[in-house]
PDB file of N, CA and C in Angstrom:
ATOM      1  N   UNK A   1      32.279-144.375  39.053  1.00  0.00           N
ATOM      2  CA  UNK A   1      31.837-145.351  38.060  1.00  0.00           C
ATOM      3  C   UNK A   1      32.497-146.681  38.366  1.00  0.00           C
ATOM      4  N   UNK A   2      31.423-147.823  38.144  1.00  0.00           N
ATOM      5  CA  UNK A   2      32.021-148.953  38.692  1.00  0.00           C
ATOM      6  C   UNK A   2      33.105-149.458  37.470  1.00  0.00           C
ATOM      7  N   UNK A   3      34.001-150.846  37.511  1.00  0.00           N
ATOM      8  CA  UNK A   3      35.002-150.497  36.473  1.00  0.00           C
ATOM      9  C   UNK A   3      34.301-151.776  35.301  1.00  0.00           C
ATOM     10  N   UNK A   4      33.128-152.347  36.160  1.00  0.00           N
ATOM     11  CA  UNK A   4      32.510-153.354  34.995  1.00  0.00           C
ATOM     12  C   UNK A   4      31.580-152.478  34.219  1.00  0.00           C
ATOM     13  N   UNK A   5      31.904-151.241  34.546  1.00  0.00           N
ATOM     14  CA  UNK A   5      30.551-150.523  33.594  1.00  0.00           C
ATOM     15  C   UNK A   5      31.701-149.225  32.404  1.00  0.00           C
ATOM     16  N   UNK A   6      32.739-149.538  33.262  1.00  0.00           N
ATOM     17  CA  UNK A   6      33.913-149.049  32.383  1.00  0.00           C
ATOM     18  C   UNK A   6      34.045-149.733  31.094  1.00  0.00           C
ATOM     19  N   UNK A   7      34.309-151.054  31.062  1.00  0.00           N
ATOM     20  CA  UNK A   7      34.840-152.070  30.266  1.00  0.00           C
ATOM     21  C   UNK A   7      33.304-152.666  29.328  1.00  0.00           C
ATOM     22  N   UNK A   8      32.295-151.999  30.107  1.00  0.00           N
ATOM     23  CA  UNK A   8      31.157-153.104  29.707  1.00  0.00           C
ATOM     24  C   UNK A   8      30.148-152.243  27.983  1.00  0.00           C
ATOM     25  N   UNK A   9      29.601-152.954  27.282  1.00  0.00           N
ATOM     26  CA  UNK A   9      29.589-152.736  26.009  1.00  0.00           C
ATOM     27  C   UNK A   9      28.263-151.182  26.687  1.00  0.00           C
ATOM     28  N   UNK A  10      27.978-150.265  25.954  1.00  0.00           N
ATOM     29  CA  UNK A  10      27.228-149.453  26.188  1.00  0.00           C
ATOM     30  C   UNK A  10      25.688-149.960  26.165  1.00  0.00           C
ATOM     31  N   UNK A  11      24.710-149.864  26.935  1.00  0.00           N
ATOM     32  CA  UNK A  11      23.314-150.420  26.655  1.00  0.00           C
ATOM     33  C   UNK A  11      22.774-149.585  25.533  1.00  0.00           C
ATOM     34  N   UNK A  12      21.829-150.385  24.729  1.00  0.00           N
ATOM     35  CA  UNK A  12      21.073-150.205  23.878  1.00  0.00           C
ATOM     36  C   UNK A  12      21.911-149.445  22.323  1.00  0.00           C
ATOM     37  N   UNK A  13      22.965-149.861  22.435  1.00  0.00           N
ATOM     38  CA  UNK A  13      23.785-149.332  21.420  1.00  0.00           C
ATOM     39  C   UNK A  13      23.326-150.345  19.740  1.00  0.00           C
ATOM     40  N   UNK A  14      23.252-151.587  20.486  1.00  0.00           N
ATOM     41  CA  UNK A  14      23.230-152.421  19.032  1.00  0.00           C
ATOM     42  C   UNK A  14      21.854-152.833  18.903  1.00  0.00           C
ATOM     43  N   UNK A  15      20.967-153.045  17.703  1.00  0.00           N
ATOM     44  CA  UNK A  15      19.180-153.199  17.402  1.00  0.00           C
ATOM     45  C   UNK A  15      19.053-154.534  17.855  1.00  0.00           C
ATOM     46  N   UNK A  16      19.864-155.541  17.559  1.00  0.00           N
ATOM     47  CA  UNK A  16      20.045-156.719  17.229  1.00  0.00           C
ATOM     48  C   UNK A  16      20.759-157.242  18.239  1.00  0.00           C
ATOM     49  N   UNK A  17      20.563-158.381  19.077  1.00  0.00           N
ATOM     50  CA  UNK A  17      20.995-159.462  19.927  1.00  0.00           C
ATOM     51  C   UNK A  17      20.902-160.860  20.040  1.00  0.00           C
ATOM     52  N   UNK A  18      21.741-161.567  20.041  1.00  0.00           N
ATOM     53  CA  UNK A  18      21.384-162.736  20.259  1.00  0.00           C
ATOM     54  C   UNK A  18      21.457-163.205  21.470  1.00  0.00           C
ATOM     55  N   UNK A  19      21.031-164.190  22.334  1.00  0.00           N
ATOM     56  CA  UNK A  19      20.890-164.732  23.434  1.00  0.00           C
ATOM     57  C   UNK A  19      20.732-165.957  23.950  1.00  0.00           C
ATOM     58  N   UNK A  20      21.066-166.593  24.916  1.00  0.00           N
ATOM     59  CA  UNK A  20      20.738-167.791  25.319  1.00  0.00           C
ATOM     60  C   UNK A  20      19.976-168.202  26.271  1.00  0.00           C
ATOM     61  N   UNK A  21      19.699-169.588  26.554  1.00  0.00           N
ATOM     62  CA  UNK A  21      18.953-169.410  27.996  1.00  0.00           C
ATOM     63  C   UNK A  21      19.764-169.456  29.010  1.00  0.00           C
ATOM     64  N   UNK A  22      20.970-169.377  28.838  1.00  0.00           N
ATOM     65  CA  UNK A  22      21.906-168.833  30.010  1.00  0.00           C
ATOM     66  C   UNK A  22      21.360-167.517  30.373  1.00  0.00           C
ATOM     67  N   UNK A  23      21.169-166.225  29.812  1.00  0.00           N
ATOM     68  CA  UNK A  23      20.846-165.037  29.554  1.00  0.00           C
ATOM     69  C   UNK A  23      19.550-164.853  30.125  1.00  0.00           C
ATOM     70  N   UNK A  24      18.854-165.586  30.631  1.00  0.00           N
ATOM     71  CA  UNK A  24      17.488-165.897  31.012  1.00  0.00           C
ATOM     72  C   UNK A  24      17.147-165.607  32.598  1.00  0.00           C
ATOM     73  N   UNK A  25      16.336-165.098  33.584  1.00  0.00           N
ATOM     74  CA  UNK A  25      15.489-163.852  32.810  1.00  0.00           C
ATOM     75  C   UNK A  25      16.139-162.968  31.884  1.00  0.00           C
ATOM     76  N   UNK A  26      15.343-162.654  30.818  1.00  0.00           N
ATOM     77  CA  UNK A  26      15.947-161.804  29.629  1.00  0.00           C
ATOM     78  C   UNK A  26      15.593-160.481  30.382  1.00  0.00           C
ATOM     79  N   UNK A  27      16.458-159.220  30.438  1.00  0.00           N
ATOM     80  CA  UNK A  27      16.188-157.850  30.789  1.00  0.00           C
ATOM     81  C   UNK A  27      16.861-157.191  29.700  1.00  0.00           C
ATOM     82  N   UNK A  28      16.546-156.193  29.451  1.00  0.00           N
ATOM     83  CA  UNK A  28      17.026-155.108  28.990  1.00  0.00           C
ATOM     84  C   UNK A  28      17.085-153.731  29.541  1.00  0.00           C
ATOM     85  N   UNK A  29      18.178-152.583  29.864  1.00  0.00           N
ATOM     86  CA  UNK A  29      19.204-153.477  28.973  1.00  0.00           C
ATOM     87  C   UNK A  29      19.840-154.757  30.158  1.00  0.00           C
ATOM     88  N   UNK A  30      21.000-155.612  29.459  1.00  0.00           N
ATOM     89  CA  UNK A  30      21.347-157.151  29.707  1.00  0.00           C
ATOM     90  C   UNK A  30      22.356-156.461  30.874  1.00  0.00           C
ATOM     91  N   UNK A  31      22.681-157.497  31.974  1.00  0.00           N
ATOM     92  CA  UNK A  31      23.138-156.836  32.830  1.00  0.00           C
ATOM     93  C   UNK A  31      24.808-157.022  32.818  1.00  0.00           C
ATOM     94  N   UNK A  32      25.313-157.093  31.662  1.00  0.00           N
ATOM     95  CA  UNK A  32      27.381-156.526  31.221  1.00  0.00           C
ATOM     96  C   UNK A  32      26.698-155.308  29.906  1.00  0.00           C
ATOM     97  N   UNK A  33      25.895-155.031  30.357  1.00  0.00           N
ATOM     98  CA  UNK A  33      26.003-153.561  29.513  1.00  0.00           C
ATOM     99  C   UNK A  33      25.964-152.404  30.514  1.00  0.00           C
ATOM    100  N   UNK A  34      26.592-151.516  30.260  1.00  0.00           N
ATOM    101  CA  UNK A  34      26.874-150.056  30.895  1.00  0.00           C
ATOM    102  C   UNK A  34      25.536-149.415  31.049  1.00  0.00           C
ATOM    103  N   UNK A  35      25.242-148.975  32.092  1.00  0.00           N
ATOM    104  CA  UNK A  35      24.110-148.641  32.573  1.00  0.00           C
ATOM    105  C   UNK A  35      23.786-147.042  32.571  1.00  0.00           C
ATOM    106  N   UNK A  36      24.981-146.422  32.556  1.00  0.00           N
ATOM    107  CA  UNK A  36      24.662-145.254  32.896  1.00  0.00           C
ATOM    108  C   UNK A  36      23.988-144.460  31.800  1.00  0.00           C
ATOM    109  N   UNK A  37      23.666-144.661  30.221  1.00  0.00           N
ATOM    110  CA  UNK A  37      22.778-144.015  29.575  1.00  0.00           C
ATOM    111  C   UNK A  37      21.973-145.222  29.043  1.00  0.00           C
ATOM    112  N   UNK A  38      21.417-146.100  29.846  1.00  0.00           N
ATOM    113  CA  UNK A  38      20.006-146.743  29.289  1.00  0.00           C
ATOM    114  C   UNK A  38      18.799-146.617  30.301  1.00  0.00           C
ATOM    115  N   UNK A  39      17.551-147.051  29.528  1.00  0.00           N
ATOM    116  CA  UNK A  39      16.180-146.762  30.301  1.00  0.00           C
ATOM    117  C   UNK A  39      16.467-147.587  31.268  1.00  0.00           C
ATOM    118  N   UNK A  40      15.267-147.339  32.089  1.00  0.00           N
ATOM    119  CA  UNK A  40      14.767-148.241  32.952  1.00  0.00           C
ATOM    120  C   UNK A  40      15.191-150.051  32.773  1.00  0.00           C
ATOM    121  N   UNK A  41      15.295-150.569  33.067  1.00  0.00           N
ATOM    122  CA  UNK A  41      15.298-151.969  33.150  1.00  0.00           C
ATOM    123  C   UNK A  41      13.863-152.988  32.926  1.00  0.00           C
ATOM    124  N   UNK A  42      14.228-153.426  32.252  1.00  0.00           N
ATOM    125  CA  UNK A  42      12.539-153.957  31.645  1.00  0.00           C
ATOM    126  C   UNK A  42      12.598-155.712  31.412  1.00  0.00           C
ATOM    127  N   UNK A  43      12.064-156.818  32.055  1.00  0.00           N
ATOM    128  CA  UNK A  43      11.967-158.027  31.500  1.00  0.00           C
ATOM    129  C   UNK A  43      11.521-158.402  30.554  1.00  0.00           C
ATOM    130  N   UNK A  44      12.160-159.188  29.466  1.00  0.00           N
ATOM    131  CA  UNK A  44      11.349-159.359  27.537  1.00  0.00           C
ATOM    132  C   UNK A  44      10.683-161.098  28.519  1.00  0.00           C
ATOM    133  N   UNK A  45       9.566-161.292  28.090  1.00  0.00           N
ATOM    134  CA  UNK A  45       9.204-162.511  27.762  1.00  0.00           C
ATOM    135  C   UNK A  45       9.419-163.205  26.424  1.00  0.00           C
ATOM    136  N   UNK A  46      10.837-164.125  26.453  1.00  0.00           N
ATOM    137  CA  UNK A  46      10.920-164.781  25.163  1.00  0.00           C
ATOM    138  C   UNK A  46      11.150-165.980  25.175  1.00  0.00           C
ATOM    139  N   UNK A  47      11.250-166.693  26.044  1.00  0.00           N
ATOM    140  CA  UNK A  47      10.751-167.874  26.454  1.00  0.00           C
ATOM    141  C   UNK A  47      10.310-169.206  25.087  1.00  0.00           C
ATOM    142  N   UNK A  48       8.647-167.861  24.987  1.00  0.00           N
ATOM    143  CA  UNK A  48       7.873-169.268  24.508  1.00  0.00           C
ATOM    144  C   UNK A  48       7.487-169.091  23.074  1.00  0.00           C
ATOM    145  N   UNK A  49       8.535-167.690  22.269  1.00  0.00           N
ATOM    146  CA  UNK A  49       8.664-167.249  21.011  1.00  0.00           C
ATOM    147  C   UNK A  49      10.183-167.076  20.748  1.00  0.00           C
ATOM    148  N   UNK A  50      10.799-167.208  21.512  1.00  0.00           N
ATOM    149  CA  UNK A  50      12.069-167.536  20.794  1.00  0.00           C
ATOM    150  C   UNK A  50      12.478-166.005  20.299  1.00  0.00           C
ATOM    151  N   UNK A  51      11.899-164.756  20.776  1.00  0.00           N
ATOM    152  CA  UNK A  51      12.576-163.700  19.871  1.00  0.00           C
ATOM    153  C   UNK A  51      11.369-162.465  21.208  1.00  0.00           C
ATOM    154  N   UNK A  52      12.141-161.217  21.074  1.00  0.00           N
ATOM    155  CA  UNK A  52      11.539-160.249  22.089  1.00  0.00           C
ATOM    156  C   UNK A  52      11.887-159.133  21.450  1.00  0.00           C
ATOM    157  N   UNK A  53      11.174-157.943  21.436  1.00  0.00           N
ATOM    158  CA  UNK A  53      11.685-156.755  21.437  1.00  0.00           C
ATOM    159  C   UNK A  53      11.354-155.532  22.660  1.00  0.00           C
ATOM    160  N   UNK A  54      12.468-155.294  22.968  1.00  0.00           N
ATOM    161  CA  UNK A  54      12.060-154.016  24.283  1.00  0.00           C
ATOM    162  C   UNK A  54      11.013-152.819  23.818  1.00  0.00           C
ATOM    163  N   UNK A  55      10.122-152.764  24.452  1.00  0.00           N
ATOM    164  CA  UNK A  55       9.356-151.372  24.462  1.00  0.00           C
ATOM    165  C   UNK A  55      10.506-149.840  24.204  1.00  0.00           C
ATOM    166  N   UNK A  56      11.112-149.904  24.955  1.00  0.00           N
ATOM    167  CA  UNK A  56      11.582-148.923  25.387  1.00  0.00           C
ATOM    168  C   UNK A  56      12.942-148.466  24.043  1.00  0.00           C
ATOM    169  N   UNK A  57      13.691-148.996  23.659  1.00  0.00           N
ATOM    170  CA  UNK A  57      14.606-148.940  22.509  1.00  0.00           C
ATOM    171  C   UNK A  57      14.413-149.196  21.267  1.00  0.00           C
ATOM    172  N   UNK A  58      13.564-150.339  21.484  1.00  0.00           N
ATOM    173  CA  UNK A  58      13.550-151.293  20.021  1.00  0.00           C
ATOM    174  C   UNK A  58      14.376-152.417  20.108  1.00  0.00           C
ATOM    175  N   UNK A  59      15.302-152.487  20.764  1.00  0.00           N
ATOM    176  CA  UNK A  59      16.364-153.323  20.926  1.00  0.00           C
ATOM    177  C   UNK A  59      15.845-155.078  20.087  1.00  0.00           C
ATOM    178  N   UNK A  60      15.986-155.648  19.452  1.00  0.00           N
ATOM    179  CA  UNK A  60      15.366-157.170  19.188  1.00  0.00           C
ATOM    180  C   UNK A  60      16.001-158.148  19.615  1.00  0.00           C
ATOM    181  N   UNK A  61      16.182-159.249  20.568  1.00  0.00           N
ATOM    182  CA  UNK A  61      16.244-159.934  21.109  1.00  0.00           C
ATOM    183  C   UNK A  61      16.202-161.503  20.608  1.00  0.00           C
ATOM    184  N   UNK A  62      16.641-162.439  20.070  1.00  0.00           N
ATOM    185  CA  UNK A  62      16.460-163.629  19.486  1.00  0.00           C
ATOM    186  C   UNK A  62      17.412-164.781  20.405  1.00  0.00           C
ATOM    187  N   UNK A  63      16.471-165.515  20.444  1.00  0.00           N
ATOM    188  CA  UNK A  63      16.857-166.934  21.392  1.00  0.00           C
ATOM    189  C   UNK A  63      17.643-167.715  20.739  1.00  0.00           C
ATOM    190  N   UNK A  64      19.044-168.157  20.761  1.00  0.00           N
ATOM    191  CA  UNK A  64      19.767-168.999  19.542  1.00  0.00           C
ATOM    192  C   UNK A  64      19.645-170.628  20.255  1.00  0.00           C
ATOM    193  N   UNK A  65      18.967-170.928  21.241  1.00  0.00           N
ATOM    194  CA  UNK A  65      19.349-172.108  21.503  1.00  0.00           C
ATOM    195  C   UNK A  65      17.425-172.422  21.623  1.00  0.00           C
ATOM    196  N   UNK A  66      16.681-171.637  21.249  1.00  0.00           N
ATOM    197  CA  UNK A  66      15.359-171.971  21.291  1.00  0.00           C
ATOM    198  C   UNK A  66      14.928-173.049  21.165  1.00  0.00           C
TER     199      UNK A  66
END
């Protein structure tokens, strides 16, 4: 196990995210989350709504600098 996936928050643990366009392409899960129990990797288009939710979790996604 790598040791940034040691330290790194678990994927898809929390419903709710906020984000920036630093954070941009948006994926889920985000790539300082621990990988080893989340889906597939998936790009949100949130761009040009300011807010995304993953297919795959539910996870919701909101742009704070929209």
């Amino acid at each position: 196990m790598k040791q940034q996936d040691v330290n790194a928050d678990k994927a898809c643990m929390s419903k709710k995210y906020q984000v920036t366009r630093q954070d941009l392409p948006l994926s889920c899960p985000m790539p300082d989350m621990a990988l080893w129990n989340a889906h597939p990797k998936v790009y949100l288009p949130i761009e040009k709504t300011g807010i995304a939710t993953c297919p795959y979790c539910g996870a919701y996604y909101m742009l704070t600098d929209f």
